[in-house]
N, C-alpha and C. Protein backbone atom coordinates (compact mmCIF):
# COMPACT_ATOMS: atom_id res chain seq x y z
N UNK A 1 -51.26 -140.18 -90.73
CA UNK A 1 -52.60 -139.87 -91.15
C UNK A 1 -53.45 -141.14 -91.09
N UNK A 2 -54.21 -141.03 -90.61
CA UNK A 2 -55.48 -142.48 -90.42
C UNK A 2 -56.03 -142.57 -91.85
N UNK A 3 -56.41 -143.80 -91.87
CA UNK A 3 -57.15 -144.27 -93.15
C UNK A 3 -58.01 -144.78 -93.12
N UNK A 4 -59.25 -144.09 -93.50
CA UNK A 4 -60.52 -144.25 -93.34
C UNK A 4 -60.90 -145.87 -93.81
N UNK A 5 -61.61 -147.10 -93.20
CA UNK A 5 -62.12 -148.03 -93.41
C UNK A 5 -63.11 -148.12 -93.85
N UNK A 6 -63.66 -148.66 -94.80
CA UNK A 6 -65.04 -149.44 -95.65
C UNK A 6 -65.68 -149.57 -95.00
N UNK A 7 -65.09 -150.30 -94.19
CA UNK A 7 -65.69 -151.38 -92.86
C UNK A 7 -65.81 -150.30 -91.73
N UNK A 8 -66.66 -149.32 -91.44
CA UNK A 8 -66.95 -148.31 -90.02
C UNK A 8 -67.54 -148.72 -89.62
N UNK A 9 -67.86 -148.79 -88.37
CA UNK A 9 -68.88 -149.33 -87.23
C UNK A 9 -70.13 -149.01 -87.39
N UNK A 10 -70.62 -147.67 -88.29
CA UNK A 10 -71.36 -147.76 -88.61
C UNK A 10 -71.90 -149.19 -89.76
N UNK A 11 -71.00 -149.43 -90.61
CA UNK A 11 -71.60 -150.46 -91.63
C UNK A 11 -71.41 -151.83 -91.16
N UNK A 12 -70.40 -152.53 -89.69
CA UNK A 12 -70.50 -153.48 -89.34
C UNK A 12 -71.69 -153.60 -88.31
N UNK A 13 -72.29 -152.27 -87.66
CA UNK A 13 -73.18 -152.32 -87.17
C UNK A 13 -74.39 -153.10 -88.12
N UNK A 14 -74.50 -152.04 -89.27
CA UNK A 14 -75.76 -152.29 -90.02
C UNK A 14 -75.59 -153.69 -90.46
N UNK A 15 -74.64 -154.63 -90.89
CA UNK A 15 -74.17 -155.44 -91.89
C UNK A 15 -74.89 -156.39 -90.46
N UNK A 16 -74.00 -156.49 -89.06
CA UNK A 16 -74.87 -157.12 -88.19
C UNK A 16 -76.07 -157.27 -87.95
N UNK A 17 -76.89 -156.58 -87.35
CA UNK A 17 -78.16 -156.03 -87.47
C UNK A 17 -79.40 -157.04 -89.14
N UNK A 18 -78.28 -156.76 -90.07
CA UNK A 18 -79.28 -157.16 -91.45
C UNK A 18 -78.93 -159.03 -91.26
N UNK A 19 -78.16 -159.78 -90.45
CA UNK A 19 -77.37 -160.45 -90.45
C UNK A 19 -78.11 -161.23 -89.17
N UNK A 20 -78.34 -160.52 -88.19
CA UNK A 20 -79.56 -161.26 -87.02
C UNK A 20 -80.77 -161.35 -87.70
N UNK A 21 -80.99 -160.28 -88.40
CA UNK A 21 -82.53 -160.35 -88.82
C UNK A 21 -82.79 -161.24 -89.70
N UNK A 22 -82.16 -161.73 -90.51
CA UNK A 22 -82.11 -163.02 -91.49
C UNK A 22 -81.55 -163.85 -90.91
N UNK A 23 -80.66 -163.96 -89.63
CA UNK A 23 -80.16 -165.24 -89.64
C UNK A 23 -81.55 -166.31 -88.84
N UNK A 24 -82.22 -165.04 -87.96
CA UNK A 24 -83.28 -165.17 -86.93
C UNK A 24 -84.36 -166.51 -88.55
N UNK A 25 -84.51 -165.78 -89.90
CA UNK A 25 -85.10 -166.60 -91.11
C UNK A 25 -84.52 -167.81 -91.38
N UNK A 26 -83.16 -167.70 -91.42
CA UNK A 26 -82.20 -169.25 -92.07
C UNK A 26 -82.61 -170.05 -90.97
N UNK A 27 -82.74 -169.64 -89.02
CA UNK A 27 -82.59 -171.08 -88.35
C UNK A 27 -83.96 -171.48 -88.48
N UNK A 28 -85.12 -170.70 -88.88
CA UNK A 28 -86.59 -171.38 -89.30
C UNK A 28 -86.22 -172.13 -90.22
N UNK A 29 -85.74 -172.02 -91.07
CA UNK A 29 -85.22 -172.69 -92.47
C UNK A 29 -84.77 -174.03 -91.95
N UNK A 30 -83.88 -173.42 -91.79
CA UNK A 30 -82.35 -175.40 -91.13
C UNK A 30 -83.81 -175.96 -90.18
N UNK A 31 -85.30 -175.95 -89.62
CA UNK A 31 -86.02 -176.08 -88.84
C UNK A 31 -87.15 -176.67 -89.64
N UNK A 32 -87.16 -176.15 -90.44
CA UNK A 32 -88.40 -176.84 -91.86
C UNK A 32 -88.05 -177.35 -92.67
N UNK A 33 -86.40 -177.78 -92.60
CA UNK A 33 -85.71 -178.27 -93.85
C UNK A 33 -86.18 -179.77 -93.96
N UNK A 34 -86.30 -180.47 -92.87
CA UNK A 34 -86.44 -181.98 -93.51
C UNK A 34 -87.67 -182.34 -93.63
N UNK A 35 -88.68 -181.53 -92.41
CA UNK A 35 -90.35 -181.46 -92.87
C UNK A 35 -90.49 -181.29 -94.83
N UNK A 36 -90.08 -180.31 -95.12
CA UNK A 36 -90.06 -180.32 -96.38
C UNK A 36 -89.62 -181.29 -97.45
N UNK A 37 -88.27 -181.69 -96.78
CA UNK A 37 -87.91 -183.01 -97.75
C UNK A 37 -88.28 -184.20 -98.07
N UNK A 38 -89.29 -184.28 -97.02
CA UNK A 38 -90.11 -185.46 -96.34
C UNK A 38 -91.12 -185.22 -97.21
N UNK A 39 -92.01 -184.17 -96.85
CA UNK A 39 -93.20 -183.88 -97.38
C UNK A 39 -93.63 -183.07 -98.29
N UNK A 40 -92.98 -182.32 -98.74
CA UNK A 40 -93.16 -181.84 -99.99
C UNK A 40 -91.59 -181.36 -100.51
N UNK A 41 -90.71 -182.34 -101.18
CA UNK A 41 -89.36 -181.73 -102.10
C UNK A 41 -89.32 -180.97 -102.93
N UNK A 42 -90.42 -181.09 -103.35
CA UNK A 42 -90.37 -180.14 -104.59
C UNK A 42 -90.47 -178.56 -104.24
N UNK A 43 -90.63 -178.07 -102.77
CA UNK A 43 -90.66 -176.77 -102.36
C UNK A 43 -89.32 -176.62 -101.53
N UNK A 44 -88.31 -177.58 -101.92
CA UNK A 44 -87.12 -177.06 -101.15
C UNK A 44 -86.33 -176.13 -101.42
N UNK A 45 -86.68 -175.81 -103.20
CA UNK A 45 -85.19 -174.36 -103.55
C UNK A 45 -86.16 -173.50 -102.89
N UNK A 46 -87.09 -173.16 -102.91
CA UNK A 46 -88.01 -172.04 -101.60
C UNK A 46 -87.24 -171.81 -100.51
N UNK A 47 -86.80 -173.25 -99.92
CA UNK A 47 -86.62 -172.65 -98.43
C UNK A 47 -85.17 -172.39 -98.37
N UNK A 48 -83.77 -173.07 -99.39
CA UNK A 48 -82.84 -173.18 -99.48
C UNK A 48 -82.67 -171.69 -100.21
N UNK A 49 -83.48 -171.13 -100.92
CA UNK A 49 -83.54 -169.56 -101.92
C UNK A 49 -83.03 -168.76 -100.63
N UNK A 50 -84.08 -168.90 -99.62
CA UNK A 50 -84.20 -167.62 -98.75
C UNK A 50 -83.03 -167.38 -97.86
N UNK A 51 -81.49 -168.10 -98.21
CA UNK A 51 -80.65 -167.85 -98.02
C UNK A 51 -79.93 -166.54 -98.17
N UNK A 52 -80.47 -165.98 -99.48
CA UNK A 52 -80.03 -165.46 -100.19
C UNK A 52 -80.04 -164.06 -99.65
N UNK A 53 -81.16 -163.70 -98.73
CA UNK A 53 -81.64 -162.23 -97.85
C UNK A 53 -80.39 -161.56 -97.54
N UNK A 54 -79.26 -162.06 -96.51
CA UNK A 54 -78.49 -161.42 -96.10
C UNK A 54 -77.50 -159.98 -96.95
N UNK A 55 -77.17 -161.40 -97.83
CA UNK A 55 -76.34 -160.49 -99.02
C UNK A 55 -77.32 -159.29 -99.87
N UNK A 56 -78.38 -159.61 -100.22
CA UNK A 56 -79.27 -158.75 -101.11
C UNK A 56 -79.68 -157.59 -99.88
N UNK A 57 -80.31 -157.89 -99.10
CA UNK A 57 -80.62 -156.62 -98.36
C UNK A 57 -79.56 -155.59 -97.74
N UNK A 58 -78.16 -155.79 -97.41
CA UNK A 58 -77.30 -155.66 -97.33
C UNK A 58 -76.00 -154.64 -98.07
N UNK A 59 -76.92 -155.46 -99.78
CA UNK A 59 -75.67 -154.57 -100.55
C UNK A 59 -76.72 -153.73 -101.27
N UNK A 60 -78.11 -153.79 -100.86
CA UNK A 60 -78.99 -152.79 -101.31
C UNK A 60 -79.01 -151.33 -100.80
N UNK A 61 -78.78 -151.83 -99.37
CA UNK A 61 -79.07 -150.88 -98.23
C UNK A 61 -77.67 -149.97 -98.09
N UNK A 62 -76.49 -150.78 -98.12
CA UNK A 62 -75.16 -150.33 -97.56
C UNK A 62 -74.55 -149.88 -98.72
N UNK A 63 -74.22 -150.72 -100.02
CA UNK A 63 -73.91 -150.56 -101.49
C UNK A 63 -72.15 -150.22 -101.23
N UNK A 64 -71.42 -151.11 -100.35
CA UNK A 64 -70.04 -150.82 -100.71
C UNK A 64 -69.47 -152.64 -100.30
N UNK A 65 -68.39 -152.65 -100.41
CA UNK A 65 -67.42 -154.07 -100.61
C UNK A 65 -67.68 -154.51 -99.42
N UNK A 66 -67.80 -156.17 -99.59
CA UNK A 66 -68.15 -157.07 -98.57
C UNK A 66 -69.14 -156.92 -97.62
N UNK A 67 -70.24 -156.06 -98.03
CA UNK A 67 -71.15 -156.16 -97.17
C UNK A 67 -72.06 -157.43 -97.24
N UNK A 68 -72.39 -157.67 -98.21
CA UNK A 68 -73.07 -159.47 -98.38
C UNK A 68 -72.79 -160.27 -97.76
N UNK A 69 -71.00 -160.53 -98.26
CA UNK A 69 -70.39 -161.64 -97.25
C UNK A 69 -70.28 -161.45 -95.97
N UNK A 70 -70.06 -160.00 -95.46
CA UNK A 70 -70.18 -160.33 -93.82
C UNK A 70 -71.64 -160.31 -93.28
N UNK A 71 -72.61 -159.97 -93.72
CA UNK A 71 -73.71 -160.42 -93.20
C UNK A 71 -74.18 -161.58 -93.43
N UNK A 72 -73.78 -162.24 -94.79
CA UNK A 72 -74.06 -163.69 -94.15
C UNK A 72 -73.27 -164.23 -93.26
N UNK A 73 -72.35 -164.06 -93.34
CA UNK A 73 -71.49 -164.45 -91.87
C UNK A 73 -72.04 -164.59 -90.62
N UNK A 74 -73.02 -163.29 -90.42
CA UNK A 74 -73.30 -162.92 -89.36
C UNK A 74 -74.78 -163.80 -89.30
N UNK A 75 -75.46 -163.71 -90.04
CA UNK A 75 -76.85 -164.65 -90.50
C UNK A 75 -76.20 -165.87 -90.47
N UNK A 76 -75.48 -166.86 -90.54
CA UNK A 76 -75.11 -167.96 -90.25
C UNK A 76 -74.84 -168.79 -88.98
N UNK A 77 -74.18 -167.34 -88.22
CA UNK A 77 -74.05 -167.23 -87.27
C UNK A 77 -74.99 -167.47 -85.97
N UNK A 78 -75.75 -166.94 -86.95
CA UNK A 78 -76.95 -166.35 -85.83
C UNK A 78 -78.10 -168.08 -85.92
N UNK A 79 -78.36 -168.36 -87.45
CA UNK A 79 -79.00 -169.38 -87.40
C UNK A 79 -78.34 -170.91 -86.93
N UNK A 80 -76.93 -170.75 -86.90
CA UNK A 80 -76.25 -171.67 -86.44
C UNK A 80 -76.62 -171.89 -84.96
N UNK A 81 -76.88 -170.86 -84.26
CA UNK A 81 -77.38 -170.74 -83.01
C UNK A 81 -78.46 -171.29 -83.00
N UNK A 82 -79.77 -171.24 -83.46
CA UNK A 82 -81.05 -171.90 -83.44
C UNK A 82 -81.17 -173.21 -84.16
N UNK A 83 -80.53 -173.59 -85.39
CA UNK A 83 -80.49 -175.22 -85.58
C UNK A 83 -78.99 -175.31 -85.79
N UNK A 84 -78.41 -175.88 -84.44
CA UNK A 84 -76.91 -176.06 -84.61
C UNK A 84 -76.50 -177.06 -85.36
N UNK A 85 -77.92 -177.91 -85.84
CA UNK A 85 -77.22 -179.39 -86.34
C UNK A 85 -77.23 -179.33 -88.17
N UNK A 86 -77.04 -177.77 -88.16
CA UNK A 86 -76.68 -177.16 -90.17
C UNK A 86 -75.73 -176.41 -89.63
N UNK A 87 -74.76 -176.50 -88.73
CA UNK A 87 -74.20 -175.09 -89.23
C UNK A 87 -73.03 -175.14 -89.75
N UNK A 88 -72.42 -176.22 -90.18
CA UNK A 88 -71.69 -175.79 -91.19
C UNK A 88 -72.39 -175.79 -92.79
N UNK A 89 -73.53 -176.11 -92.94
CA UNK A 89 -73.86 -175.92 -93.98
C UNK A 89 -74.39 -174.23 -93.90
N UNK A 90 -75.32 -173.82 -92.86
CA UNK A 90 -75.22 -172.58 -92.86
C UNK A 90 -73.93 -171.72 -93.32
N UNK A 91 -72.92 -172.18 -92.63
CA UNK A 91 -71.69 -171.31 -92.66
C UNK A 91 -71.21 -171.54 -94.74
N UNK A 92 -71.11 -172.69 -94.82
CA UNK A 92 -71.16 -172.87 -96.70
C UNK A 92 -71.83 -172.62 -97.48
N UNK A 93 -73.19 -171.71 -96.85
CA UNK A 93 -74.28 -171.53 -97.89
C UNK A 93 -74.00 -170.32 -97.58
N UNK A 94 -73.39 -169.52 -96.71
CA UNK A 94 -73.22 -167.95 -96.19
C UNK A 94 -71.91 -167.88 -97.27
N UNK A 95 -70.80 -168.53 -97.03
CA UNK A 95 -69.74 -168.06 -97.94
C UNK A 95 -69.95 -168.52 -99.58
N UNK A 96 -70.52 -169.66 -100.01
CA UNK A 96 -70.75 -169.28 -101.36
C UNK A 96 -71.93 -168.43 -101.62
N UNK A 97 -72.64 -167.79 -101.02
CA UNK A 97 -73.90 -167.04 -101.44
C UNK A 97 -73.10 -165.78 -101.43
N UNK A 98 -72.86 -165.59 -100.19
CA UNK A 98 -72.44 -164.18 -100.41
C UNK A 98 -71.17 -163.94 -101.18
N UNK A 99 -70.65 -164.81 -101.44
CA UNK A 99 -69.19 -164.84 -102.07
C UNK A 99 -69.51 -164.53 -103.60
N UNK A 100 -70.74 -165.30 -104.28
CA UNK A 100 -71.76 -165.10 -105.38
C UNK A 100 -72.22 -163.49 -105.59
N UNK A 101 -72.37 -163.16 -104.43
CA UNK A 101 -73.09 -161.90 -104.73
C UNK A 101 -71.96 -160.62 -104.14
N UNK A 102 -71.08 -160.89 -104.01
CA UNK A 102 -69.75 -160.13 -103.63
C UNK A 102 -69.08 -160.56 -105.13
N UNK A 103 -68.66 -160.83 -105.95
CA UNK A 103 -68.46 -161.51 -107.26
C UNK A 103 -69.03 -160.40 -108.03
N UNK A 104 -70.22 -160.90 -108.26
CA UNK A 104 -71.06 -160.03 -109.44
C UNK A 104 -71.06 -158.63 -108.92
N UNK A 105 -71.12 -158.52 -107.56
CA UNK A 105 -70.83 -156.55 -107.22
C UNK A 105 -69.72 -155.82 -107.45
N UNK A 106 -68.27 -156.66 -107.75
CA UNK A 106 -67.21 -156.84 -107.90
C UNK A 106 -66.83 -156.57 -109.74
N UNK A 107 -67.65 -157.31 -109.88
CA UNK A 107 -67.50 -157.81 -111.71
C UNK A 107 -68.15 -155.93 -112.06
N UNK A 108 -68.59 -155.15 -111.71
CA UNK A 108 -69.53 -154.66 -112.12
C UNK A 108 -68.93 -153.44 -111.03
N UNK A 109 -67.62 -153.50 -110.62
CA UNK A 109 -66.61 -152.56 -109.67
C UNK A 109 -67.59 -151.89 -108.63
N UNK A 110 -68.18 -152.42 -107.90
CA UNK A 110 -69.04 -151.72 -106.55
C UNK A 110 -69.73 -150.46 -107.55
N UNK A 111 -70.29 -150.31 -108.72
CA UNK A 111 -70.95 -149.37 -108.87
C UNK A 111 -72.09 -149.32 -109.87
N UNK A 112 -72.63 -150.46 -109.84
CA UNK A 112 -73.74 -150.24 -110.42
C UNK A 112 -75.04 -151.49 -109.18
N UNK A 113 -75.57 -150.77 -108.71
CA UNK A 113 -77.02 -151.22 -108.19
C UNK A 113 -77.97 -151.32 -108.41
N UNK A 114 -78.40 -151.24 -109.71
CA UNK A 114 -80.00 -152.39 -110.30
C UNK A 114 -80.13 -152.84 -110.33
N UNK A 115 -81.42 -153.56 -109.93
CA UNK A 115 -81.95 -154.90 -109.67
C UNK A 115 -81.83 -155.46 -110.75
N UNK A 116 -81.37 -155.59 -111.60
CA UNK A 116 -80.46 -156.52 -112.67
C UNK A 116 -79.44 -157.34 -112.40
N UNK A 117 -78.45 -156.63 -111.79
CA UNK A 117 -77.13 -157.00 -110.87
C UNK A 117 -78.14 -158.01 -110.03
N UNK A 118 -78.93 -157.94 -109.00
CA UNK A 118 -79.05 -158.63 -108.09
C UNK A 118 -79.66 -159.56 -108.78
N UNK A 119 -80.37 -159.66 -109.65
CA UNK A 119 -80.80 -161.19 -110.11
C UNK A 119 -79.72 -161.49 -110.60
N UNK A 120 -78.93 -161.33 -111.67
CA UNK A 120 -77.80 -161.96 -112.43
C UNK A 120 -77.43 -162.84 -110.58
N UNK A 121 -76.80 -162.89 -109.62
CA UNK A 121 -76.18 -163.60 -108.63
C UNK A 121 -77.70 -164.17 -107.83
N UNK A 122 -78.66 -163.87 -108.46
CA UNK A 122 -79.67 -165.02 -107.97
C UNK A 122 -80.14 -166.36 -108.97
N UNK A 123 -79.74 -165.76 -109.80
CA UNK A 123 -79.84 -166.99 -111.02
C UNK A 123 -78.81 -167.27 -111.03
N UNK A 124 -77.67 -167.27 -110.88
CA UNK A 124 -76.10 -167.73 -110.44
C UNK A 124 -76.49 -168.93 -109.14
N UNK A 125 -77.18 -168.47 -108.28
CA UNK A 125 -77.20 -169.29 -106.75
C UNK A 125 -78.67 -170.09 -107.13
N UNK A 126 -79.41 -169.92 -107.89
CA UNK A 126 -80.70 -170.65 -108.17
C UNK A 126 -80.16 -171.89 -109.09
N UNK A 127 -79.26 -171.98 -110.06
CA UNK A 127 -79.03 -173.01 -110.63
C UNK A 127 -77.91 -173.76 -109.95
N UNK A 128 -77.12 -173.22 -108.97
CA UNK A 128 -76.20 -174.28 -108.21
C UNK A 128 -77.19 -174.85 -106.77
N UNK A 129 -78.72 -174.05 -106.58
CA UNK A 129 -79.42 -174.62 -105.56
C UNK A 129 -79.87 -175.75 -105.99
N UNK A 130 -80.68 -175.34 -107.28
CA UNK A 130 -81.15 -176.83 -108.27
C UNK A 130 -80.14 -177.69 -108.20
N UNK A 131 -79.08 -177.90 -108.66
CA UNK A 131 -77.82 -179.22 -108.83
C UNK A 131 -77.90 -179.55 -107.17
N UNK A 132 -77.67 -178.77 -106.41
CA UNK A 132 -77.77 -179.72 -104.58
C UNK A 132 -78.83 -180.10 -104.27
N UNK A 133 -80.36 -179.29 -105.17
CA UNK A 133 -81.26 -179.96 -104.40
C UNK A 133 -81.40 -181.02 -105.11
N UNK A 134 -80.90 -181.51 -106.50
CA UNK A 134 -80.98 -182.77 -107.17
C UNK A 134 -80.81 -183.65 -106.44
N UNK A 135 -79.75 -183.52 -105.92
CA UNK A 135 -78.67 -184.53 -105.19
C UNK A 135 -79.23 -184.48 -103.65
N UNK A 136 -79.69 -183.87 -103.14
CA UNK A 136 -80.48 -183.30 -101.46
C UNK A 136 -81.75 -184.48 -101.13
N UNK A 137 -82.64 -184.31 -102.70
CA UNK A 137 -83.76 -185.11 -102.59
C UNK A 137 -84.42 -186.05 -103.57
N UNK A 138 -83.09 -186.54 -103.84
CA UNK A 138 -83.07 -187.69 -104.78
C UNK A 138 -83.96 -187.33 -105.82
N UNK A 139 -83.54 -186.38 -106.51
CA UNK A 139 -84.30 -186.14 -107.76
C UNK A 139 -84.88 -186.90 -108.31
N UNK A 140 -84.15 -188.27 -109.41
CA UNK A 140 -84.37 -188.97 -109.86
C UNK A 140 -85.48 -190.32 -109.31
N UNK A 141 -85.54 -189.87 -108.53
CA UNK A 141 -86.77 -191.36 -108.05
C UNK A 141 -88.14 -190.63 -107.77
N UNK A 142 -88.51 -189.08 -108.51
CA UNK A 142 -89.42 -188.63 -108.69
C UNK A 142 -90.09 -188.85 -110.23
N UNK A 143 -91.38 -188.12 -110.28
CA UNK A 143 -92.00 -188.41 -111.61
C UNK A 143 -91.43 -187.61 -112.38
N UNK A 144 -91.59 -187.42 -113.78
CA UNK A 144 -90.44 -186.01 -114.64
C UNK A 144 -91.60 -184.74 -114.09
N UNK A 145 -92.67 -184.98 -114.24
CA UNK A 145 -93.10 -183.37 -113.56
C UNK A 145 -92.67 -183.05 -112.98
N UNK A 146 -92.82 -184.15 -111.81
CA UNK A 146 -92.20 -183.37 -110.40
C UNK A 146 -90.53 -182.77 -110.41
N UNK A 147 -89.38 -183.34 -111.43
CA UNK A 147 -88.32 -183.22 -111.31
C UNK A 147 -88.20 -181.71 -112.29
N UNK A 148 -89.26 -181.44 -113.46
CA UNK A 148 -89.06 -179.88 -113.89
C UNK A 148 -89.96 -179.07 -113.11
N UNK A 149 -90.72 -179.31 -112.14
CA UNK A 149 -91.17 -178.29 -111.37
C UNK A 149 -90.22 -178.10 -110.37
N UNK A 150 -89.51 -179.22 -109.21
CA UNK A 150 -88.40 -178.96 -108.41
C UNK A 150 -87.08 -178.16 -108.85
N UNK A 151 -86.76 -178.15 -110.12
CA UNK A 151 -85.63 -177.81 -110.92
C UNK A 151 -86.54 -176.01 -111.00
N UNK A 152 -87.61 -175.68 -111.82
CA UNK A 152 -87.79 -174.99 -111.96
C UNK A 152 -87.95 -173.68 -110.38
N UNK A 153 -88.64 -174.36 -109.44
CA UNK A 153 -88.44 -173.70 -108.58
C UNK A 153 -87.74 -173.38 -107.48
N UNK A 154 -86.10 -174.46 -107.99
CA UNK A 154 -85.07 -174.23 -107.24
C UNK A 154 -84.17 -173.06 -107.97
N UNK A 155 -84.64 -172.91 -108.80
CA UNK A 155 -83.88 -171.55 -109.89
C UNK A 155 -84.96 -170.76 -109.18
N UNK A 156 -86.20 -170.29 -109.40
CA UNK A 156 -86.98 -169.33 -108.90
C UNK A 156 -86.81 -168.84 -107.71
N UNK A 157 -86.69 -170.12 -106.46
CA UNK A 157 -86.94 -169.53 -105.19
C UNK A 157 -85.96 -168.44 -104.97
N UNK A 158 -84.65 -168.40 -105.58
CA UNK A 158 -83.85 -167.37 -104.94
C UNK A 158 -83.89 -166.12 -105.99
N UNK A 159 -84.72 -166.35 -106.57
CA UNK A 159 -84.91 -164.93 -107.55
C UNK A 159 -86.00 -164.32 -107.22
N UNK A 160 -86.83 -164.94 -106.22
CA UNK A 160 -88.25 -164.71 -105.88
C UNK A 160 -87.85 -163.70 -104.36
N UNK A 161 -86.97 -164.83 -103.65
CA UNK A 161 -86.41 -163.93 -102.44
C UNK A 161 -85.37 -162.98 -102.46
N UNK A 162 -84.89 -162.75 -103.49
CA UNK A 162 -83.69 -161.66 -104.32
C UNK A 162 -85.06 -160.59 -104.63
N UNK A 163 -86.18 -160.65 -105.15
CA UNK A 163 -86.96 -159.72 -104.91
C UNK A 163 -87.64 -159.15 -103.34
N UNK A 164 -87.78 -160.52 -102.66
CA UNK A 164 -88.32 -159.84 -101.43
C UNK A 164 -87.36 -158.97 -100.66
N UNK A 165 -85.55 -159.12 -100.48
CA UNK A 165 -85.00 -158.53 -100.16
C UNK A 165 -84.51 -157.46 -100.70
N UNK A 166 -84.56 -157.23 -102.18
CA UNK A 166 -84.23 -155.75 -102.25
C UNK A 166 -85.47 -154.81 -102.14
N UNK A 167 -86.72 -155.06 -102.18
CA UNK A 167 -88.09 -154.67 -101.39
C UNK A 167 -88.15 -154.47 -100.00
N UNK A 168 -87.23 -154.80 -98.90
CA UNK A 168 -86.76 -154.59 -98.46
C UNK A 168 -85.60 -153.81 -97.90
N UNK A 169 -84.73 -153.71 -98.92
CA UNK A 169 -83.53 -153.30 -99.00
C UNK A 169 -84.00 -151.35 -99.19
N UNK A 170 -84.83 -151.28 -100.22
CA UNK A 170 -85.44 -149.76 -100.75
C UNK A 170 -86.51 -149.52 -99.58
N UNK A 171 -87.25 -150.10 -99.01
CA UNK A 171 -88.14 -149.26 -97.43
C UNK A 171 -86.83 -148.90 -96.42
N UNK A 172 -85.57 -150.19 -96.37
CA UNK A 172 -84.25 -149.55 -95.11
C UNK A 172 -84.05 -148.19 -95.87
N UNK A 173 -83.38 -147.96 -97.26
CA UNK A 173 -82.82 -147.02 -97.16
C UNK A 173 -83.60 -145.61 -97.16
N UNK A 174 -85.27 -145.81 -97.54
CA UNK A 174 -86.12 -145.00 -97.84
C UNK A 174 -86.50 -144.19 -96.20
N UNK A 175 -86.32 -145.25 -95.07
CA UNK A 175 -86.45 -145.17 -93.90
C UNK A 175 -85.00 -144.39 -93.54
N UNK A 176 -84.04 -144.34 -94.37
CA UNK A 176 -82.70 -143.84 -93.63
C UNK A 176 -81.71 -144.62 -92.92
N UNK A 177 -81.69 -146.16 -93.13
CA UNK A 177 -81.02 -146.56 -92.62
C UNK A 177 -79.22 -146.68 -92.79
N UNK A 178 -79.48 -145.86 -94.38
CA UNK A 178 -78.50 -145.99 -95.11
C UNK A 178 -77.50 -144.85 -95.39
N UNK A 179 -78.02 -143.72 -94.29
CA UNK A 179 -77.44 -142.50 -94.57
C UNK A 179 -75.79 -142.81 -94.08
N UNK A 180 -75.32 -141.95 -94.28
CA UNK A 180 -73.98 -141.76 -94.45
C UNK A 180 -73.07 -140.32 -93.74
């Protein structure tokens, strides 16, 4: 008797698909990353947040095991292709992000999907963005404003883009992308 997989071509299709379309975002990202560090640090959890798309739109749209982590996989993938000179940080920001948000979908047994769940693993990935971007852009040789506004909006940015993607996530499935 065959045993039906999680993983159907339908959901590695979709998991792909959500996985180009953000990864096509991360290699703009790895692309504005040092413009930013240069010229304005204090907007880097912004661009380092919007990591976060793959997994959130993903387990909004699809709502079963490992869909996060393999689309960032696949979003890593993809932006690894356009700035090759991050991609293993791409590839380490794909497996602890989505590994973060495969965790808390986990903790919570694949069955509860409110946007509660998805912030709890964006404020999870917003305060370990803050501690790298400490260390990313020399926190300390800023003014203290500048170091609680950088702190503050390295926690925000990925709770900000944890909203844009499950806003996202509800037009895919509202559109049907998610039927079954």
């Amino acid at each position: 008797m065959a045993r039906t997989s999680v993983l159907s071509t339908r959901v590695l299709l979709t998991s792909a698909a959500i996985g180009v379309a953000t990864g096509l975002l991360g290699g703009i990202a790895g692309w504005v990353t040092p413009v930013v560090l240069l010229a304005v640090p204090i907007l880097y959890g912004i661009v380092l947040g919007s990591h976060v798309l793959p997994g959130i739109i993903a387990q909004e749209v699809i709502r079963l095991p490992w869909v996060a982590l393999l689309s960032h996989v696949f979003a890593a993938l993809v932006a690894s292709a356009m700035a090759p000179q991050w991609a293993l940080r791409f590839i380490g920001t794909a497996l602890l992000f989505g590994g973060i948000q495969e965790l808390v979908a986990a903790l919570t047994r694949y069955r509860v999907w409110d946007a509660w769940r998805f912030f709890i693993s964006a404020i999870v990935i917003g305060i370990l963005v803050a501690v790298v971007v400490a260390f990313a852009a020399d926190l300390a040789s800023l003014p203290t404003w500048a170091q609680v506004i950088y702190l503050v909006v390295s926690v925000l940015g990925p709770v900000a883009w944890t909203a844009l993607g499950l806003g996202i996530g509800v037009a895919l499935r509202r559109a049907g992308v998610a039927r079954r």
